[in-house]
Protein backbone atom coordinates (compact mmCIF):
# COMPACT_ATOMS: atom_id res chain seq x y z
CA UNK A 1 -4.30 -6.38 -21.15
CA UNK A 2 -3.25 -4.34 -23.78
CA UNK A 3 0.34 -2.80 -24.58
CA UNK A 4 2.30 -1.66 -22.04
CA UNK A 5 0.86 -4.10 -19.36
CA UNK A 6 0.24 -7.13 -21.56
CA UNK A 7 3.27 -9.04 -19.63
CA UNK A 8 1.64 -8.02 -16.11
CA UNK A 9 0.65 -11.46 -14.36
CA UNK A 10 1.06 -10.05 -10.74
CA UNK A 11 -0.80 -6.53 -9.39
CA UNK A 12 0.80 -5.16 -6.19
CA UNK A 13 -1.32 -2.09 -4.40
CA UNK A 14 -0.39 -0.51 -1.09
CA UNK A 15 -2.93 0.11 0.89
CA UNK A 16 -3.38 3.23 2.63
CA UNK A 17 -4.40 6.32 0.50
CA UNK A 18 -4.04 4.01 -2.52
CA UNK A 19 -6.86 1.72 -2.48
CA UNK A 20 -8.96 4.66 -1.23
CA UNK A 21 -8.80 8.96 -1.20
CA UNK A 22 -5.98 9.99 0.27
CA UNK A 23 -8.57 13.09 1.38
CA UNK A 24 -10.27 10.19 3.74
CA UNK A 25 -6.94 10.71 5.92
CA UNK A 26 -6.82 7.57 7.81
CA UNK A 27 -3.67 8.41 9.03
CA UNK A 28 -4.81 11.20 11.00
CA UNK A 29 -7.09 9.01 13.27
CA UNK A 30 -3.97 6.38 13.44
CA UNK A 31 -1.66 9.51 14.17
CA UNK A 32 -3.64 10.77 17.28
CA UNK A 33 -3.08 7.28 18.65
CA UNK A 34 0.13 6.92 18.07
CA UNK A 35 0.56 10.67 19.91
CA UNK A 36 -1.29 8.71 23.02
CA UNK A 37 0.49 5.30 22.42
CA UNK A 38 3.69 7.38 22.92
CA UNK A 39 2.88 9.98 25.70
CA UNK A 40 1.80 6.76 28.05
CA UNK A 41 4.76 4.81 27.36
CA UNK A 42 7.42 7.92 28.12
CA UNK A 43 5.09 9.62 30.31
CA UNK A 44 5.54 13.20 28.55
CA UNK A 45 3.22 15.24 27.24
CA UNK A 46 1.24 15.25 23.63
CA UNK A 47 3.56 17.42 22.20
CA UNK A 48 6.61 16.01 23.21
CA UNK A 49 5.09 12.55 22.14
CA UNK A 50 5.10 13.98 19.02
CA UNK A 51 8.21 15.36 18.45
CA UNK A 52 9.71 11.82 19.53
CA UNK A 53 6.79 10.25 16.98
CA UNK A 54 7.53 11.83 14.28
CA UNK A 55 11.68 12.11 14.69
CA UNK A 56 11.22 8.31 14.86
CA UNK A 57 9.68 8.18 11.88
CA UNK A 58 12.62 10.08 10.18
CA UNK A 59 15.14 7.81 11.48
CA UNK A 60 13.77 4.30 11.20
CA UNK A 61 10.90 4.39 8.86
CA UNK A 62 8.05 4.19 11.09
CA UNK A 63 7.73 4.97 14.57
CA UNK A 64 7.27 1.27 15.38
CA UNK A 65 10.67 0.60 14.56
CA UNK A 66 12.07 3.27 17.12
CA UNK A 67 9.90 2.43 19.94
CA UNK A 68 11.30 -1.65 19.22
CA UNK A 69 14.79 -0.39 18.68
CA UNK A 70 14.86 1.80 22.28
CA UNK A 71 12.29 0.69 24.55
CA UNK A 72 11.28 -3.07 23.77
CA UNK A 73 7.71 -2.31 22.36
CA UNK A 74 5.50 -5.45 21.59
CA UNK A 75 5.19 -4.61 17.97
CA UNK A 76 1.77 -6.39 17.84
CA UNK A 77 0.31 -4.35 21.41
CA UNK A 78 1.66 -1.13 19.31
CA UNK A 79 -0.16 -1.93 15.91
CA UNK A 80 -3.38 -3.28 17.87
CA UNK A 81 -3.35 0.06 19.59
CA UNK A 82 -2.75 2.26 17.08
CA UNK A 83 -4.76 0.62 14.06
CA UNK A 84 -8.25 1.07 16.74
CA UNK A 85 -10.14 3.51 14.64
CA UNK A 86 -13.21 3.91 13.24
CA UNK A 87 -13.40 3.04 10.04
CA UNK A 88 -16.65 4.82 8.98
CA UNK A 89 -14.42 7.82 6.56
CA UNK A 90 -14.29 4.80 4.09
CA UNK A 91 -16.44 4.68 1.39
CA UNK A 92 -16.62 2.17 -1.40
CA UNK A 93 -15.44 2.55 -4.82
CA UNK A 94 -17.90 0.63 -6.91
CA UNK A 95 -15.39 1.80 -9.88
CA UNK A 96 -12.22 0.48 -7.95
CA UNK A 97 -13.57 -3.07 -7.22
CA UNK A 98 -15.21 -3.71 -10.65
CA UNK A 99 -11.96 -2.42 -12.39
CA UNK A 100 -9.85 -4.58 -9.43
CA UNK A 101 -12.10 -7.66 -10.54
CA UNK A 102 -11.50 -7.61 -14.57
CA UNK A 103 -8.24 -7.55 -13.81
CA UNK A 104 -5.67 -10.92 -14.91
CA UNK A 105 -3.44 -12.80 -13.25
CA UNK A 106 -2.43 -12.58 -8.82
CA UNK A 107 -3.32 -9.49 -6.91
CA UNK A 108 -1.59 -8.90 -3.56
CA UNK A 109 -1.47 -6.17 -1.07
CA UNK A 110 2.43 -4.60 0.13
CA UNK A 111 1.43 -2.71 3.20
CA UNK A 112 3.40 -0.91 6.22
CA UNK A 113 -0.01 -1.98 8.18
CA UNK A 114 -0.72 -5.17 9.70
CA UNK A 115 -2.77 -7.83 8.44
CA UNK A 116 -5.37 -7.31 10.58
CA UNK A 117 -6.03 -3.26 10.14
CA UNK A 118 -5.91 -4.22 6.05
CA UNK A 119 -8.14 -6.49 6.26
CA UNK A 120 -10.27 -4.36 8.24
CA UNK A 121 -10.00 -1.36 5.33
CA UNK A 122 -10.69 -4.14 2.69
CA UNK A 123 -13.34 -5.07 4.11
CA UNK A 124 -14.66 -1.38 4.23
CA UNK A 125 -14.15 -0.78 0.99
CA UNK A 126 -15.75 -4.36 0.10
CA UNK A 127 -12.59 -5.48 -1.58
CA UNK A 128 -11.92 -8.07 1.32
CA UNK A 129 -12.48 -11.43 -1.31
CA UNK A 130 -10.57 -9.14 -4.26
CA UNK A 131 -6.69 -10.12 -3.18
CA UNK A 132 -4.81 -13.31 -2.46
CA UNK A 133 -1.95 -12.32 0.07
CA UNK A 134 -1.43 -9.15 2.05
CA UNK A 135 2.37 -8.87 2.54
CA UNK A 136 2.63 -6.61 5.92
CA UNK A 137 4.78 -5.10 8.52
CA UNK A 138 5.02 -8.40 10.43
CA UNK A 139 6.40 -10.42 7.37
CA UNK A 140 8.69 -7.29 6.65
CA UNK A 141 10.51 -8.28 9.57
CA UNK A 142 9.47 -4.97 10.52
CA UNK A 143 11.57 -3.20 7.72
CA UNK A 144 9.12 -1.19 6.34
CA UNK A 145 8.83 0.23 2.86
CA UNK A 146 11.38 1.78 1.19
CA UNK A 147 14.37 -0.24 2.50
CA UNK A 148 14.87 -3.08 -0.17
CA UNK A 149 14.96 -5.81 2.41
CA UNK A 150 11.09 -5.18 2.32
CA UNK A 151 10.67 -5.82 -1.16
CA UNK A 152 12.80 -9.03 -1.62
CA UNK A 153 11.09 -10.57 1.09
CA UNK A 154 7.97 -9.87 -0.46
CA UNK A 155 9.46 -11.36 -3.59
CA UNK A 156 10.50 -14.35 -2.14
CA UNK A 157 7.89 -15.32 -0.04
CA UNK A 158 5.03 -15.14 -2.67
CA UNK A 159 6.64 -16.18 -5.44
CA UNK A 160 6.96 -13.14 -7.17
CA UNK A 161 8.68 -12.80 -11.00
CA UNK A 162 9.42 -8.76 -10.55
CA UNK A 163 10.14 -8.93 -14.04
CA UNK A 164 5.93 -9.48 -14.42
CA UNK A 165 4.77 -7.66 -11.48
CA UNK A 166 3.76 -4.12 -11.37
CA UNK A 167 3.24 -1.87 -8.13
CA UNK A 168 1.27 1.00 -7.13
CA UNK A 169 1.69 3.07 -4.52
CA UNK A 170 0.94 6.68 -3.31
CA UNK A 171 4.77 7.39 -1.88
CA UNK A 172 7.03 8.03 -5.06
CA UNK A 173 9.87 6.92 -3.06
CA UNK A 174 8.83 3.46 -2.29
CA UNK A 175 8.43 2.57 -6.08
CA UNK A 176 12.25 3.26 -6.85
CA UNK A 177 13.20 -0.55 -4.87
CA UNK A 178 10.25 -1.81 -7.06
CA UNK A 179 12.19 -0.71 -10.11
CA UNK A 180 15.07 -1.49 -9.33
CA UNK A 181 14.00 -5.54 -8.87
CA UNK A 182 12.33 -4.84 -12.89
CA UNK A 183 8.83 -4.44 -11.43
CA UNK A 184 6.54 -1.69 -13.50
CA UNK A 185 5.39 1.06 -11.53
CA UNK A 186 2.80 2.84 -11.10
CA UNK A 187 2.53 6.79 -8.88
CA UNK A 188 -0.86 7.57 -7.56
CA UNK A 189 -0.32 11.28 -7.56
CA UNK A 190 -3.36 12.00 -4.97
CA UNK A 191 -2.04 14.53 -2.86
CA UNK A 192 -0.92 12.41 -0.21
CA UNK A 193 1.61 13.54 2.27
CA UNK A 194 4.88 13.17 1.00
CA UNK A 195 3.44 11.23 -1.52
CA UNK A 196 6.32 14.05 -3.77
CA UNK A 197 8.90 13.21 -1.54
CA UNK A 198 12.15 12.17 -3.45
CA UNK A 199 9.70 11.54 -6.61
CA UNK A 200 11.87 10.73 -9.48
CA UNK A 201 10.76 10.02 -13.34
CA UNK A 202 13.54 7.28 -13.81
CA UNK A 203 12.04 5.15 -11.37
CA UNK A 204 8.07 5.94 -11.91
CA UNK A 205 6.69 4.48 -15.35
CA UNK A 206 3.40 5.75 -15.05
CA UNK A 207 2.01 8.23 -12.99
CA UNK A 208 -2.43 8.39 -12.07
CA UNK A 209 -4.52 10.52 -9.56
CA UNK A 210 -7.78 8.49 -9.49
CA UNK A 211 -7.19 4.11 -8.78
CA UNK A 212 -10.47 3.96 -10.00
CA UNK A 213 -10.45 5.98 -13.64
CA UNK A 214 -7.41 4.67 -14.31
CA UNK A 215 -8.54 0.94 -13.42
CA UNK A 216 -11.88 1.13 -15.94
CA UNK A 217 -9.49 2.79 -18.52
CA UNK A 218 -7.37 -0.01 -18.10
CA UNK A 219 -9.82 -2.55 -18.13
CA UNK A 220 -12.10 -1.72 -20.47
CA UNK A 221 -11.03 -3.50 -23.41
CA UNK A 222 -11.84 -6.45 -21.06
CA UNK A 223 -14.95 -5.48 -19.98
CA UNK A 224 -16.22 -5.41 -23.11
């Protein structure tokens, strides 16, 4: 790699609207379920489900955390629930996995998901054999991105050196924990929502719209 990410050794990615488009909206298909999971469980209507969904979401993070916190949801009946979709809206990135190949050192996945729904998008996008761990929701203790617990877990548990890692993701504010460990980070700008939210320069080192472009740009030198 050249200068400035000659001292990365380890690649972090999240997962959702990072790997892929955020305009392939996977989060709309996972939204409607969560609208259903909801309305079942409290027995109100779609709208009201979503009012609670989403005011969840606010408070704790993800909804998950609020449906654990006040009514004793099985996170893993939740995520199974939620995470059924069809995945045909993915399309591979021939670009993104050849540029994700040439790349040096450990790649990992930091995802709010579960291990089994990323696997499942990986495996979409034919990048299933491309990454060595997937850090999820389950070994977040269910502390989700952006609260810092997340990240030192992550840290810890795979033997991370922050001080050589670098992490991309499409929500500005979950790179400011990142940077504050002495990770590099890295904004894909893609127009996802609230991808803007709380976005902050002194925190974001480099900022891309396309994984892809900036990937073969990145790689290139290697490549050839």
């Amino acid at each position: 790699m050249r200068p400035p990410f000659d001292h990365v050794r380890t690649w972090i990615f999240d997962l959702d609207n990072t790997l892929y488009p955020a305009e392939t909206d996977l989060f709309a298909l996972i939204d409607e379920r969560m609208g259903s999971y909801v309305a079942d469980l409290m027995k109100v209507d779609l709208v009201e489900a979503r009012e609670i969904q989403k005011a969840y979401y606010y408070q704790h993070g993800t909804t998950l955390m609020g449906l654990m916190l006040d009514h004793g949801v099985d996170p893993h009946h939740f995520l199974d629930y939620v995470h059924d979709i069809d995945m045909g809206r993915i399309v591979p990135c021939a670009v993104t996995a050849s540029g994700l190949a040439r790349l040096p050192g450990r790649k990992l996945i930091f995802t709010n998901g579960d291990v089994t729904y990323a696997s499942r998008v990986l495996d979409k996008l034919g990048l299933g054999d491309q990454f060595e761990a997937i850090h999820d929701i389950h070994a977040m203790q269910y502390q989700p991105k952006p609260h810092a617990a997340a990240y030192a877990g992550l840290v810890e548990s795979l033997g991370v050196d922050p001080a050589t890692a670098l992490f991309v993701d499409d929500l500005a504010r979950n790179l400011k924990p990142a940077k504050q460990l002495g990770m590099t980070t890295v904004w894909m700008n893609n127009g996802s929502d609230g991808g803007t939210h709380d976005a902050d320069h002194s925190f974001i080192d480099h900022e891309i719209t396309a994984l892809g472009d900036w990937l073969a740009a990145l790689t290139q030198e290697t490549a050839g």
